[in-house]
PDB file of N, CA and C in Angstrom:
ATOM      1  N   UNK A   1     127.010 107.680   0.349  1.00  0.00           N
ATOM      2  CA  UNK A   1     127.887 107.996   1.445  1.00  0.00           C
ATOM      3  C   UNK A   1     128.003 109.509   1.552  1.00  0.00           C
ATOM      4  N   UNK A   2     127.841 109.833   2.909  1.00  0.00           N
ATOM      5  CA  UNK A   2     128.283 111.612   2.886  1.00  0.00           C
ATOM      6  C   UNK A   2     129.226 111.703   3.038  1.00  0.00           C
ATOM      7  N   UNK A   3     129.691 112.901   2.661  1.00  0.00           N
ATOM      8  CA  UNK A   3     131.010 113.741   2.677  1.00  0.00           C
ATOM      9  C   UNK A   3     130.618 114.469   4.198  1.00  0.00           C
ATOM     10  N   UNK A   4     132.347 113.930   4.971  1.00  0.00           N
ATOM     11  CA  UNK A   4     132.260 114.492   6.239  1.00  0.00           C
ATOM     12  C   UNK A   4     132.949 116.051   6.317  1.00  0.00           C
ATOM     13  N   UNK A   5     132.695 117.297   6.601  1.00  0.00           N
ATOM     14  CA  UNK A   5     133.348 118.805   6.291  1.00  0.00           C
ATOM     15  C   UNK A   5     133.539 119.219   7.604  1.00  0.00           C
ATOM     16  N   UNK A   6     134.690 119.930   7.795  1.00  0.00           N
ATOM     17  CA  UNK A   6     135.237 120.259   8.841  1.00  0.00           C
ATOM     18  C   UNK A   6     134.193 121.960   8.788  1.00  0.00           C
ATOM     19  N   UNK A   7     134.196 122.306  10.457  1.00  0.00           N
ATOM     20  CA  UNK A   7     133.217 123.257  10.527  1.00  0.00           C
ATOM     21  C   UNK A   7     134.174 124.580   9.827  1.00  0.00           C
ATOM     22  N   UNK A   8     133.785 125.529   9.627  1.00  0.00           N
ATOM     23  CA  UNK A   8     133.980 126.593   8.809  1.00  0.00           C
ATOM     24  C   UNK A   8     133.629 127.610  10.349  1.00  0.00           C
ATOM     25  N   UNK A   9     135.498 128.377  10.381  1.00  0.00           N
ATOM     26  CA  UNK A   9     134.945 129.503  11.840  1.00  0.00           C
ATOM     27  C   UNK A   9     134.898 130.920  10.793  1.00  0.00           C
ATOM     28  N   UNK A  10     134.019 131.328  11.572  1.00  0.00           N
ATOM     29  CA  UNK A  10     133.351 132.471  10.884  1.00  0.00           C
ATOM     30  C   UNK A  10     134.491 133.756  11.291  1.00  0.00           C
ATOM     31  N   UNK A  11     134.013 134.749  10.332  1.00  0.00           N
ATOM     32  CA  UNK A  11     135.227 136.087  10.582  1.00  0.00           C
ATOM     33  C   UNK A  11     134.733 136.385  12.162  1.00  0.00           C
ATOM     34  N   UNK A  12     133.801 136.711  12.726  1.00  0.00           N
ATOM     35  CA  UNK A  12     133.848 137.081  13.828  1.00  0.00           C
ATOM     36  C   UNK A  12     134.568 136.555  15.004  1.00  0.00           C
ATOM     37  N   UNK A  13     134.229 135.334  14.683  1.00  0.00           N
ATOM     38  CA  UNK A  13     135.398 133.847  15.654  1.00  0.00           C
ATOM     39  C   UNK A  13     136.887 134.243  15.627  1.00  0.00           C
ATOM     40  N   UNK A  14     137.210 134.326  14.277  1.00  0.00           N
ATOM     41  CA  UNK A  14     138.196 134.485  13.703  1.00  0.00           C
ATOM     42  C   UNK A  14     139.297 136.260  15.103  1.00  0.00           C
ATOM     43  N   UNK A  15     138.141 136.873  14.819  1.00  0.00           N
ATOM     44  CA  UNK A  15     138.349 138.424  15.155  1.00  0.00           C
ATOM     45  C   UNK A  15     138.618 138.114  16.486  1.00  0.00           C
ATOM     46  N   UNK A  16     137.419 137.432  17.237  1.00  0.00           N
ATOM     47  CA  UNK A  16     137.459 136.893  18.626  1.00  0.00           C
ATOM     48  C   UNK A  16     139.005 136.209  18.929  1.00  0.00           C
ATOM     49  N   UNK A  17     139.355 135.627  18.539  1.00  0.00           N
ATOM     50  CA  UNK A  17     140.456 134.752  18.747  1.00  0.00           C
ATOM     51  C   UNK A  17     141.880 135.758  18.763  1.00  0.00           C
ATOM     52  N   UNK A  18     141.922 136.704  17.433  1.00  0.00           N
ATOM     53  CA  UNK A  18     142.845 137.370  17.321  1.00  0.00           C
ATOM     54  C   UNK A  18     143.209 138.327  19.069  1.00  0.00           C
ATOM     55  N   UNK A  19     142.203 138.996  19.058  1.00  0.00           N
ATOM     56  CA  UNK A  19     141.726 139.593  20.296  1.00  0.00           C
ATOM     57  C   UNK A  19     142.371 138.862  21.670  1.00  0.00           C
ATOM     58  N   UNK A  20     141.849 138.017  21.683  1.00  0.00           N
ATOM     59  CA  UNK A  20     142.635 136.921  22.877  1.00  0.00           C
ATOM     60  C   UNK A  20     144.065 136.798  22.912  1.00  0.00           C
ATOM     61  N   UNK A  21     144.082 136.054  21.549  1.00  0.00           N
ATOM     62  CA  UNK A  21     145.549 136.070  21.650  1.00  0.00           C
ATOM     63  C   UNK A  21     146.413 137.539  22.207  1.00  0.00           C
ATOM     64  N   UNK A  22     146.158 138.412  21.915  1.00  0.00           N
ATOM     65  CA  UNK A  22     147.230 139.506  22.118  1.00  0.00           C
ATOM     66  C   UNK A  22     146.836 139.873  23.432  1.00  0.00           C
ATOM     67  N   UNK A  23     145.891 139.147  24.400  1.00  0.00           N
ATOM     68  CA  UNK A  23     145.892 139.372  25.911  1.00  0.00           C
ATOM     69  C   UNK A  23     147.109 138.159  26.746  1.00  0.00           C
ATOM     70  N   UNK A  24     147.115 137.185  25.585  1.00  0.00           N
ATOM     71  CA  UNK A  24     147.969 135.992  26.375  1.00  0.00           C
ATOM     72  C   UNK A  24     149.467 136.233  25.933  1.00  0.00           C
ATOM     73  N   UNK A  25     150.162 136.939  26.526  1.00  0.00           N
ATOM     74  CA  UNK A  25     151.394 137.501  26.079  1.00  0.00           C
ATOM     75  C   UNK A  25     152.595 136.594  26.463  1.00  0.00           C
ATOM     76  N   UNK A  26     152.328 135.821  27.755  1.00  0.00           N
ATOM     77  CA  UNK A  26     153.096 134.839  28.423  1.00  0.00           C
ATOM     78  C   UNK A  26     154.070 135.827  29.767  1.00  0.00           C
ATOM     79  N   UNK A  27     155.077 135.041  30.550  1.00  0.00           N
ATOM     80  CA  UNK A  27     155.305 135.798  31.694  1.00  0.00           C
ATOM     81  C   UNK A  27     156.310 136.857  31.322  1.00  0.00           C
ATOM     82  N   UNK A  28     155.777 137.678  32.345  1.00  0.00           N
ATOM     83  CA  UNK A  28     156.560 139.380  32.030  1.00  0.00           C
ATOM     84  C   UNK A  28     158.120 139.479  33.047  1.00  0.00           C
ATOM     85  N   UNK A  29     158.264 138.767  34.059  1.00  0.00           N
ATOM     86  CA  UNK A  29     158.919 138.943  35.492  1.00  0.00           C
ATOM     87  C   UNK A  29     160.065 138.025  34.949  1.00  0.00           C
ATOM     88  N   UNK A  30     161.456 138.221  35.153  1.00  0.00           N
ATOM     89  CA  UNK A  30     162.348 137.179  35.407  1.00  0.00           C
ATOM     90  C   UNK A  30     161.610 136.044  35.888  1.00  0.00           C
ATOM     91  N   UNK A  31     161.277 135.837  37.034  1.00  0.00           N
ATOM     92  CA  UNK A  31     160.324 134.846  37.968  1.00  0.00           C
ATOM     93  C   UNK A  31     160.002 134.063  37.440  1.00  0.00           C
ATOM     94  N   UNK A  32     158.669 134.602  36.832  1.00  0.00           N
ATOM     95  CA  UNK A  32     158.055 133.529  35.486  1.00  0.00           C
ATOM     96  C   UNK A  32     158.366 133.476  34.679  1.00  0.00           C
ATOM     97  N   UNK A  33     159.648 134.158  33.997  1.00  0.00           N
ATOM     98  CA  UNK A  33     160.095 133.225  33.181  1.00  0.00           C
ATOM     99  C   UNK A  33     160.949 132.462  33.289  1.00  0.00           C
ATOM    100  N   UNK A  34     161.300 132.576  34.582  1.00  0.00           N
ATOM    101  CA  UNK A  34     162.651 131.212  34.997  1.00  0.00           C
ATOM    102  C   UNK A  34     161.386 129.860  35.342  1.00  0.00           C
ATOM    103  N   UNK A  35     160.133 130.627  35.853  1.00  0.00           N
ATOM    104  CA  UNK A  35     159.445 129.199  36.358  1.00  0.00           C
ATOM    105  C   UNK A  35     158.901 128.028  35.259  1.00  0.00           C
ATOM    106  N   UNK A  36     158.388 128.572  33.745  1.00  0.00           N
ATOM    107  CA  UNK A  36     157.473 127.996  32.247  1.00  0.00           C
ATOM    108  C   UNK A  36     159.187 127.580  31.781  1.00  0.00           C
ATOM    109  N   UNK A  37     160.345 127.974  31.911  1.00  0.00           N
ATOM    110  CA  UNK A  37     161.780 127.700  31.084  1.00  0.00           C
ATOM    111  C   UNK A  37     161.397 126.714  30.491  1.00  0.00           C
ATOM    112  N   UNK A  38     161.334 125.589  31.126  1.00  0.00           N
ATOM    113  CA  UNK A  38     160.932 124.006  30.850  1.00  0.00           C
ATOM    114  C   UNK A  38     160.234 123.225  30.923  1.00  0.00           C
ATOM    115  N   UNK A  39     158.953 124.434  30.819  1.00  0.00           N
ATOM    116  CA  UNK A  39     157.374 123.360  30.301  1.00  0.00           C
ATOM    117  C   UNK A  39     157.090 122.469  28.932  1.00  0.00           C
ATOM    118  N   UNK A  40     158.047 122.653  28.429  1.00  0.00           N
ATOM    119  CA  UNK A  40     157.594 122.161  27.218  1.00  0.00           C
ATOM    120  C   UNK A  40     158.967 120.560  26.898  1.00  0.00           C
ATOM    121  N   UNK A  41     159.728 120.663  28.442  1.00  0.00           N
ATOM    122  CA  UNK A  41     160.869 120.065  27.825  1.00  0.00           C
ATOM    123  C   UNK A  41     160.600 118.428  27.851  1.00  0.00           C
ATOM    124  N   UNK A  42     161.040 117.494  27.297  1.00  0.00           N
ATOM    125  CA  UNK A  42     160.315 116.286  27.373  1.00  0.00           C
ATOM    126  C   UNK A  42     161.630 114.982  27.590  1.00  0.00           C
ATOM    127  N   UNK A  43     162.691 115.209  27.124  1.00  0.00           N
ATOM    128  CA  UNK A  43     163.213 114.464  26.843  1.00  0.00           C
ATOM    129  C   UNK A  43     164.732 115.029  26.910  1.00  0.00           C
ATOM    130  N   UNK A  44     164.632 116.701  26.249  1.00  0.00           N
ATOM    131  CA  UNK A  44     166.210 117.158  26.255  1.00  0.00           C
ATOM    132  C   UNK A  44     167.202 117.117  24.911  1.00  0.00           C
ATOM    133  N   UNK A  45     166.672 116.623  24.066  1.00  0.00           N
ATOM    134  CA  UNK A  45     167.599 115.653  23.049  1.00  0.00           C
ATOM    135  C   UNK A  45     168.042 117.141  22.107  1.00  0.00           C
ATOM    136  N   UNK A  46     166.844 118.110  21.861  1.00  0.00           N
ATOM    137  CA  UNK A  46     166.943 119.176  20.974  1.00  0.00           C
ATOM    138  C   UNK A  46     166.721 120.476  22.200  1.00  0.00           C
ATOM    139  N   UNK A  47     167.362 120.653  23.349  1.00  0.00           N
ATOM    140  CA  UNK A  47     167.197 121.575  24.070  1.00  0.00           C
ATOM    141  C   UNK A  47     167.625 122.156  24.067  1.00  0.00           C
ATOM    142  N   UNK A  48     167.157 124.088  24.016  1.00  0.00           N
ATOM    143  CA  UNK A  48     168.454 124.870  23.753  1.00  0.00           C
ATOM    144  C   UNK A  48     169.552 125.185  24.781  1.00  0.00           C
ATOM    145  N   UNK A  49     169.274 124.935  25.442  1.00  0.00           N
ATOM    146  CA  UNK A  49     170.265 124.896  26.515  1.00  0.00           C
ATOM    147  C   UNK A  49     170.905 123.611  26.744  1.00  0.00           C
ATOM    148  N   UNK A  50     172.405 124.232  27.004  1.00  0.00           N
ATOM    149  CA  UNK A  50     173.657 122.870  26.768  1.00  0.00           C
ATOM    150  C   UNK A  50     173.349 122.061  28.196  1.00  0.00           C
ATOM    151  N   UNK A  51     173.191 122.423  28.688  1.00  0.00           N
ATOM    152  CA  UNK A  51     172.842 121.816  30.407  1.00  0.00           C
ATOM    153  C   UNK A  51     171.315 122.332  30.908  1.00  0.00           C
ATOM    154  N   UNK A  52     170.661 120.850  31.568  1.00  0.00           N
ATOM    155  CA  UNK A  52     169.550 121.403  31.978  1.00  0.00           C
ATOM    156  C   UNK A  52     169.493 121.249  33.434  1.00  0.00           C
ATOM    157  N   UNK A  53     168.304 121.363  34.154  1.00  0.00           N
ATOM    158  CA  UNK A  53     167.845 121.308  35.712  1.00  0.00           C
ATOM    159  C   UNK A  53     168.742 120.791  36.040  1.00  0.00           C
ATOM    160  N   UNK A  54     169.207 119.375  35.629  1.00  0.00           N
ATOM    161  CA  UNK A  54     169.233 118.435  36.787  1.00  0.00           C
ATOM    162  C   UNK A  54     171.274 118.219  36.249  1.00  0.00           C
ATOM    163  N   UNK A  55     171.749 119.309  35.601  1.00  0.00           N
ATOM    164  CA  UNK A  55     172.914 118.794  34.822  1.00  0.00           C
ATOM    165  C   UNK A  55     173.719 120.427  35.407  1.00  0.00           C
ATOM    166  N   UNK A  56     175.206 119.769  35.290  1.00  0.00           N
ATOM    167  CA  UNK A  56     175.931 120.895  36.212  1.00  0.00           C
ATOM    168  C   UNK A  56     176.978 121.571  35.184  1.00  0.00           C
ATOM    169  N   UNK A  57     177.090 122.472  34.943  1.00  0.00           N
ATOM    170  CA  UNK A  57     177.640 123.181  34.005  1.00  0.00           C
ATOM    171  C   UNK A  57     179.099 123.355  33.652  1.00  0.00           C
ATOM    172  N   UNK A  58     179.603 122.981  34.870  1.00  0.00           N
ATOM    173  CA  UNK A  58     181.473 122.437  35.295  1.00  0.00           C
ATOM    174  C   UNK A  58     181.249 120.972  34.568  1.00  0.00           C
ATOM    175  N   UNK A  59     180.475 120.637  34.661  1.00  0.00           N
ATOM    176  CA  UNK A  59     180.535 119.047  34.320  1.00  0.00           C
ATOM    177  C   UNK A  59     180.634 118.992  32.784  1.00  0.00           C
ATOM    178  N   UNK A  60     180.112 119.921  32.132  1.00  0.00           N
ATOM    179  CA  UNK A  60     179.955 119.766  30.631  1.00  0.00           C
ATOM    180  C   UNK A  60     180.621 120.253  30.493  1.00  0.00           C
ATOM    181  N   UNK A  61     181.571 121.377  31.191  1.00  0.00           N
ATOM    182  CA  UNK A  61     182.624 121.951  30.794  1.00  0.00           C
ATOM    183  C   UNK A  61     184.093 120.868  31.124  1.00  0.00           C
ATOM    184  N   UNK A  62     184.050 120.028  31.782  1.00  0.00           N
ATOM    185  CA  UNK A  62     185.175 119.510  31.858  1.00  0.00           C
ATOM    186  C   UNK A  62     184.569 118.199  30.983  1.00  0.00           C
ATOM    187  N   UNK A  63     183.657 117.899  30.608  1.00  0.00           N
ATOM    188  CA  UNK A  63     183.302 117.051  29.167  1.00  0.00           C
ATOM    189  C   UNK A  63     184.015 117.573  27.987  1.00  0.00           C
ATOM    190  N   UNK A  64     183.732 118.415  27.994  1.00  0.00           N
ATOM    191  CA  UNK A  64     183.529 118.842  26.481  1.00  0.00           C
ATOM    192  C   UNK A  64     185.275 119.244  26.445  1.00  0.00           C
ATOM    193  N   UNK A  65     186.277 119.973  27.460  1.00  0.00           N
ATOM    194  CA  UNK A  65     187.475 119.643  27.128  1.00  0.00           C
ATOM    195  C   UNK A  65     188.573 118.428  27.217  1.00  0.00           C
ATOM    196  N   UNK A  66     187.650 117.226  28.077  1.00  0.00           N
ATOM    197  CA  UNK A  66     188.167 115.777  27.408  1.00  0.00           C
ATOM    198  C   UNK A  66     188.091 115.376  26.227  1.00  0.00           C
ATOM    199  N   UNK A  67     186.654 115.567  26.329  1.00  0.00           N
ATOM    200  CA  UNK A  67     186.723 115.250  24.647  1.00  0.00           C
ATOM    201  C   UNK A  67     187.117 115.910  23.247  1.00  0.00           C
ATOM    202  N   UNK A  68     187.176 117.384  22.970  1.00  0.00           N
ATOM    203  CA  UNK A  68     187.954 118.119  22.083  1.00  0.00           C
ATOM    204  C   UNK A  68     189.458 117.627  22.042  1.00  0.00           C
ATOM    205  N   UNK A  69     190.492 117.724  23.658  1.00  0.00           N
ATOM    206  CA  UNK A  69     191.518 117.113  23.765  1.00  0.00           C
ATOM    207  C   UNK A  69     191.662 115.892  22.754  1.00  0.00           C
ATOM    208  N   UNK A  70     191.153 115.075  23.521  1.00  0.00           N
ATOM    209  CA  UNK A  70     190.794 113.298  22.932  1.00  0.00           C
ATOM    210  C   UNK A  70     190.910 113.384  20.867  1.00  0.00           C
ATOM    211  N   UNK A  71     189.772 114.568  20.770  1.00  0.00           N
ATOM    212  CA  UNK A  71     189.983 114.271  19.408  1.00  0.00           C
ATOM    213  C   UNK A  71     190.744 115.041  18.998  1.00  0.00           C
ATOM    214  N   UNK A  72     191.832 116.339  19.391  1.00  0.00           N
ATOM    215  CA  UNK A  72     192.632 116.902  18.720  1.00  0.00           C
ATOM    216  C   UNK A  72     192.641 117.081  17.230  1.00  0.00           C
ATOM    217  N   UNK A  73     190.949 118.167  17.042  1.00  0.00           N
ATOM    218  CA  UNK A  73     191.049 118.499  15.533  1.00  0.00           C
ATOM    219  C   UNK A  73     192.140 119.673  15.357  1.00  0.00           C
ATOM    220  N   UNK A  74     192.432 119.372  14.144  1.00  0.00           N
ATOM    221  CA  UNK A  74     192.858 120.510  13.087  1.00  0.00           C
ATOM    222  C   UNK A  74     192.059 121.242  12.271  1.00  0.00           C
ATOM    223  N   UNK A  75     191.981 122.755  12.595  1.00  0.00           N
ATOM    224  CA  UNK A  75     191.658 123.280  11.450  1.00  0.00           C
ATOM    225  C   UNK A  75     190.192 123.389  11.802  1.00  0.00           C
ATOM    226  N   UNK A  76     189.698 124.723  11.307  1.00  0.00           N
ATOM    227  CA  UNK A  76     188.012 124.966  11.679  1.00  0.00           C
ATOM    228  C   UNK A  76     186.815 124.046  11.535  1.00  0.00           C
ATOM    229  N   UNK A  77     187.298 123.263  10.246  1.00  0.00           N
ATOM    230  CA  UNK A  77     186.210 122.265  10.184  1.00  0.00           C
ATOM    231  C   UNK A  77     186.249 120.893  10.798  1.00  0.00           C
ATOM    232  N   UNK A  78     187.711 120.787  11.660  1.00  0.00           N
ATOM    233  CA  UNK A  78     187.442 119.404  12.494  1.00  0.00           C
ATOM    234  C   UNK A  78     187.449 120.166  13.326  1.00  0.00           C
ATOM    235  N   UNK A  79     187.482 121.268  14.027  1.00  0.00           N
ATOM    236  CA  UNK A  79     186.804 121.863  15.188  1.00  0.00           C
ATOM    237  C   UNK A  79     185.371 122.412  15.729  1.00  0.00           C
ATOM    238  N   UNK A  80     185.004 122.727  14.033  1.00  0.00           N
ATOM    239  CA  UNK A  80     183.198 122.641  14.425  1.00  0.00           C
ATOM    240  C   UNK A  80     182.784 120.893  14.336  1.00  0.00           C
ATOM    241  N   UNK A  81     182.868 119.859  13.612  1.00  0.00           N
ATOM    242  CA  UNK A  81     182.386 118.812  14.123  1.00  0.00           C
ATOM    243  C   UNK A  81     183.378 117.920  15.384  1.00  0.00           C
ATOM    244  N   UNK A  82     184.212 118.905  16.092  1.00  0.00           N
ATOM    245  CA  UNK A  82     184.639 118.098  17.610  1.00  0.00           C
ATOM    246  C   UNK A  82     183.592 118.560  18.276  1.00  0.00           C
ATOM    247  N   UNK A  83     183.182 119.722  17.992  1.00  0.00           N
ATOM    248  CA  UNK A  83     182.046 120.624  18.844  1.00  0.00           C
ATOM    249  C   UNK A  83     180.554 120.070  18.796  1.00  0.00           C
ATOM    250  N   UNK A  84     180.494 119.712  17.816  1.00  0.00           N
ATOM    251  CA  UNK A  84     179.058 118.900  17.490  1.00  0.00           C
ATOM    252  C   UNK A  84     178.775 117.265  18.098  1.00  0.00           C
ATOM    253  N   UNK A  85     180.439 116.796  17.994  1.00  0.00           N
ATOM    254  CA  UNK A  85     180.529 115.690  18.448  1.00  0.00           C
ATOM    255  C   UNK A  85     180.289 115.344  19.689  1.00  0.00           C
ATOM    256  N   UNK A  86     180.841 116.683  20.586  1.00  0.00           N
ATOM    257  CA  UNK A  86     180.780 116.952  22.029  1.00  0.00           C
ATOM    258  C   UNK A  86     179.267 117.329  22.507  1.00  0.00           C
ATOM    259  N   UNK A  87     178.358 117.807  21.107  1.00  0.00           N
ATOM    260  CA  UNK A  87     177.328 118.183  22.543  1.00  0.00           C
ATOM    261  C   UNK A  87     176.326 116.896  21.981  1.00  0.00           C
ATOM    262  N   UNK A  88     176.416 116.656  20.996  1.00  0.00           N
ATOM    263  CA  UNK A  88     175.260 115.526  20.807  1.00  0.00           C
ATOM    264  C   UNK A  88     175.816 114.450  21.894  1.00  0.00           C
ATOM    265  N   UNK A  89     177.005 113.854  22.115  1.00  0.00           N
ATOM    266  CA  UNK A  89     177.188 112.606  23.441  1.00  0.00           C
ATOM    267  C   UNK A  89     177.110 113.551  24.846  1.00  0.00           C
ATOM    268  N   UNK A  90     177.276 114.434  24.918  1.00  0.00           N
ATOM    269  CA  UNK A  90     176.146 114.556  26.237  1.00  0.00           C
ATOM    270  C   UNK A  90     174.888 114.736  25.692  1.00  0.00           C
ATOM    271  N   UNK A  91     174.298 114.764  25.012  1.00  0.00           N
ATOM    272  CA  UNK A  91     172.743 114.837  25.062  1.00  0.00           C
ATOM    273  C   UNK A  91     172.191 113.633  24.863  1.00  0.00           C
ATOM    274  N   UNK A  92     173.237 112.418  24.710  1.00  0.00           N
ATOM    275  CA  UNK A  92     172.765 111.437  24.242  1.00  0.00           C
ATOM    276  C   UNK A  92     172.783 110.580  25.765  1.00  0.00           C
ATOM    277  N   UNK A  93     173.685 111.486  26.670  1.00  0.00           N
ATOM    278  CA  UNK A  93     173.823 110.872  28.048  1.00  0.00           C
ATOM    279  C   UNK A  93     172.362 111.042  28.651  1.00  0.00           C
ATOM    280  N   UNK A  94     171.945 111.878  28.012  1.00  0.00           N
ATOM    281  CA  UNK A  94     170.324 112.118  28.366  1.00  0.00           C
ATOM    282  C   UNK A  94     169.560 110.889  28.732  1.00  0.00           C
ATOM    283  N   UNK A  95     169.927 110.282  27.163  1.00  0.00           N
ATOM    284  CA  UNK A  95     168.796 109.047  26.935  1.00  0.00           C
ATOM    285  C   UNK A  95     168.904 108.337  28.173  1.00  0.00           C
ATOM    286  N   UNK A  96     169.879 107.840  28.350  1.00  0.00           N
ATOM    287  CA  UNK A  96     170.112 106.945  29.369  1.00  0.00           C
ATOM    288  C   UNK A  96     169.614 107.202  30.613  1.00  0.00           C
ATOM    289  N   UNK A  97     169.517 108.610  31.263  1.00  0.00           N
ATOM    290  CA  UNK A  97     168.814 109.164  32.062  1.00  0.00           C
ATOM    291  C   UNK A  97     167.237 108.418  32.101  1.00  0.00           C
ATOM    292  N   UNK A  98     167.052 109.392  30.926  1.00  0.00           N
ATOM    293  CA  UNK A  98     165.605 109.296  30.183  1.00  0.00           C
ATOM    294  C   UNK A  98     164.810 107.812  30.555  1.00  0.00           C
ATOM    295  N   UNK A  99     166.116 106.751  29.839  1.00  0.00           N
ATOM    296  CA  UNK A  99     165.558 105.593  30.087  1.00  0.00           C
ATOM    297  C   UNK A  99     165.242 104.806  31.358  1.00  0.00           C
ATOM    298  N   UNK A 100     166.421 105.207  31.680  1.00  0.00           N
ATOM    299  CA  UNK A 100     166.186 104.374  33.607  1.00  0.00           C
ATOM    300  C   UNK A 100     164.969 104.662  33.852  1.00  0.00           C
ATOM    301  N   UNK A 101     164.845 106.576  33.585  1.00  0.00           N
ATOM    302  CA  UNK A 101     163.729 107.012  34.752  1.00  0.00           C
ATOM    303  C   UNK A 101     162.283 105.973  34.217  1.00  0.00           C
ATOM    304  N   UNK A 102     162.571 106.073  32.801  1.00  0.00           N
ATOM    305  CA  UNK A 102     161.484 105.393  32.349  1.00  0.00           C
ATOM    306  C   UNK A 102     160.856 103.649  33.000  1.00  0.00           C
ATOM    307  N   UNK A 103     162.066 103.049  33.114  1.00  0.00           N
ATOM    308  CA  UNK A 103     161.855 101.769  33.554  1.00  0.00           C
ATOM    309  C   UNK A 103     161.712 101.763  34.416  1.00  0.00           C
ATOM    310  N   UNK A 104     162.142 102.519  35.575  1.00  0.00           N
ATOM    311  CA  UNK A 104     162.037 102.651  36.988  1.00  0.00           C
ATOM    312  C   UNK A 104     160.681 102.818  37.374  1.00  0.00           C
ATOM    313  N   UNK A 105     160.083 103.578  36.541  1.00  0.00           N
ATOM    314  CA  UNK A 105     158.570 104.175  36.502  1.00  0.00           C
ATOM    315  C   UNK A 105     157.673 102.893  36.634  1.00  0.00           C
ATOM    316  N   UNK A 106     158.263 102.264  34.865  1.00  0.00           N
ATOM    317  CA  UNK A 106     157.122 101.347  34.555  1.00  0.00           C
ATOM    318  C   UNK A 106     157.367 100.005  35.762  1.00  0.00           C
ATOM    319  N   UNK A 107     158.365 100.161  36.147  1.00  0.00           N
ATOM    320  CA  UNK A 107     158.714  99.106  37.313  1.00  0.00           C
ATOM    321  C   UNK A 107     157.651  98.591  38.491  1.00  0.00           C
ATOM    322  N   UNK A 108     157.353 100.061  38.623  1.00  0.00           N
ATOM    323  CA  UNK A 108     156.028  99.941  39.724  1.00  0.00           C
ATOM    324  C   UNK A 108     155.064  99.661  39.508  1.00  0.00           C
ATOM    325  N   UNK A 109     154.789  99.776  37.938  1.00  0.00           N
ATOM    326  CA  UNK A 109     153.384  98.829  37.698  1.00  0.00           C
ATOM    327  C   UNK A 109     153.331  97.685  37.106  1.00  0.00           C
ATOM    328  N   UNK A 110     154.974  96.762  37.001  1.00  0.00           N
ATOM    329  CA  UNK A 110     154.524  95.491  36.555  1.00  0.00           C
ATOM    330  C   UNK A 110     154.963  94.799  37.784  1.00  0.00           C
ATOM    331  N   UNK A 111     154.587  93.869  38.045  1.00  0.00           N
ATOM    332  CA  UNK A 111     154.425  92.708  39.054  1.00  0.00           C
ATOM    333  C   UNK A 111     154.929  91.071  38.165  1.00  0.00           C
ATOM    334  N   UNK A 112     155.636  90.216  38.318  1.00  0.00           N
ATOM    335  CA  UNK A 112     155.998  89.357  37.349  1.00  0.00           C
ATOM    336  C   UNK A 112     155.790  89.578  35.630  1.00  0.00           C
ATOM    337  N   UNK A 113     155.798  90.349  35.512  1.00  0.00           N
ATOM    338  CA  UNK A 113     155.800  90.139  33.749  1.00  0.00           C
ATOM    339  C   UNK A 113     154.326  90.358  33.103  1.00  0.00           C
ATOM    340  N   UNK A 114     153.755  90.770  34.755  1.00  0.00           N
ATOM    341  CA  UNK A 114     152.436  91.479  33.621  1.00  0.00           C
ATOM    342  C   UNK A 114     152.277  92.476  34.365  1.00  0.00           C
ATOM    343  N   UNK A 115     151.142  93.455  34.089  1.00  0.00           N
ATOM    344  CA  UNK A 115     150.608  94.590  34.742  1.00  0.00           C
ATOM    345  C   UNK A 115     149.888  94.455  35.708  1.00  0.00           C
ATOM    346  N   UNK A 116     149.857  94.850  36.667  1.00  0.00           N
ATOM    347  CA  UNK A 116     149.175  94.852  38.240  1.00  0.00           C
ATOM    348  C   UNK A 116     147.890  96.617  37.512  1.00  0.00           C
ATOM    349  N   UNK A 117     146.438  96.510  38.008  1.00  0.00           N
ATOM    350  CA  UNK A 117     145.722  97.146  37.719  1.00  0.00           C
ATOM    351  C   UNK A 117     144.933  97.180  39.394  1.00  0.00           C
ATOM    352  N   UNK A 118     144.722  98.733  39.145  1.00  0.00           N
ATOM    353  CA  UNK A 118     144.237  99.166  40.203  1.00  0.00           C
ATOM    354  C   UNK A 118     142.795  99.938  40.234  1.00  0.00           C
ATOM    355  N   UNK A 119     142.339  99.183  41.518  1.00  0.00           N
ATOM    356  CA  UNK A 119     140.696  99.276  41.635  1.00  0.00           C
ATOM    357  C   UNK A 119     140.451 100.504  42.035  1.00  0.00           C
TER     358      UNK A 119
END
């Protein structure tokens, strides 16, 4: 049996690549960088931002003081986990988002309980 070996990039490749990279710097303009913000976002669950696109910032703000109210901690350390408590259930309001959109999606391609396939 042979031994399968992953290819070996040579220093010049190596040099080549470095080179590139420091031409791909990413966007320079407010512009583009308001436009890539949320190319990478998928789901929301670990996003650094407390509110995204489609979420209104009064809204999490009058969340997040129902719910601190509601739990009326004492003391710094039931006030950092009211705070933790508060942003993980909106992010968890996500899912639910997440999910509809999801079923809604797959909605259109099932037809009774199986998949409809297209010619």
């Amino acid at each position: 049996m042979s031994e399968v070996t992953a290819p070996v990039t040579s220093d010049l490749q190596i040099e080549a690549n470095r080179r590139n990279a420091r031409l791909s710097t990413g966007p320079k303009t407010p512009q583009g960088k308001a436009a890539i913000r949320f190319n990478a976002l998928k789901h929301g669950l670990t996003a650094q931002h407390i509110t995204l696109f489609d979420e209104c910032a009064e809204d999490f703000e009058a969340f997040h003081a129902e719910l601190v109210a509601a739990l009326r901690p004492k003391g710094a350390l039931e006030q950092a986990l009211a705070e933790r408590a508060v942003l993980c259930a909106w992010r968890l309001r996500r899912v639910y988002r997440f999910e509809t959109g999801l079923f809604r999606k797959a909605r259109g391609t099932w037809s009774n309980g199986t998949a409809e396939t297209t010619s």
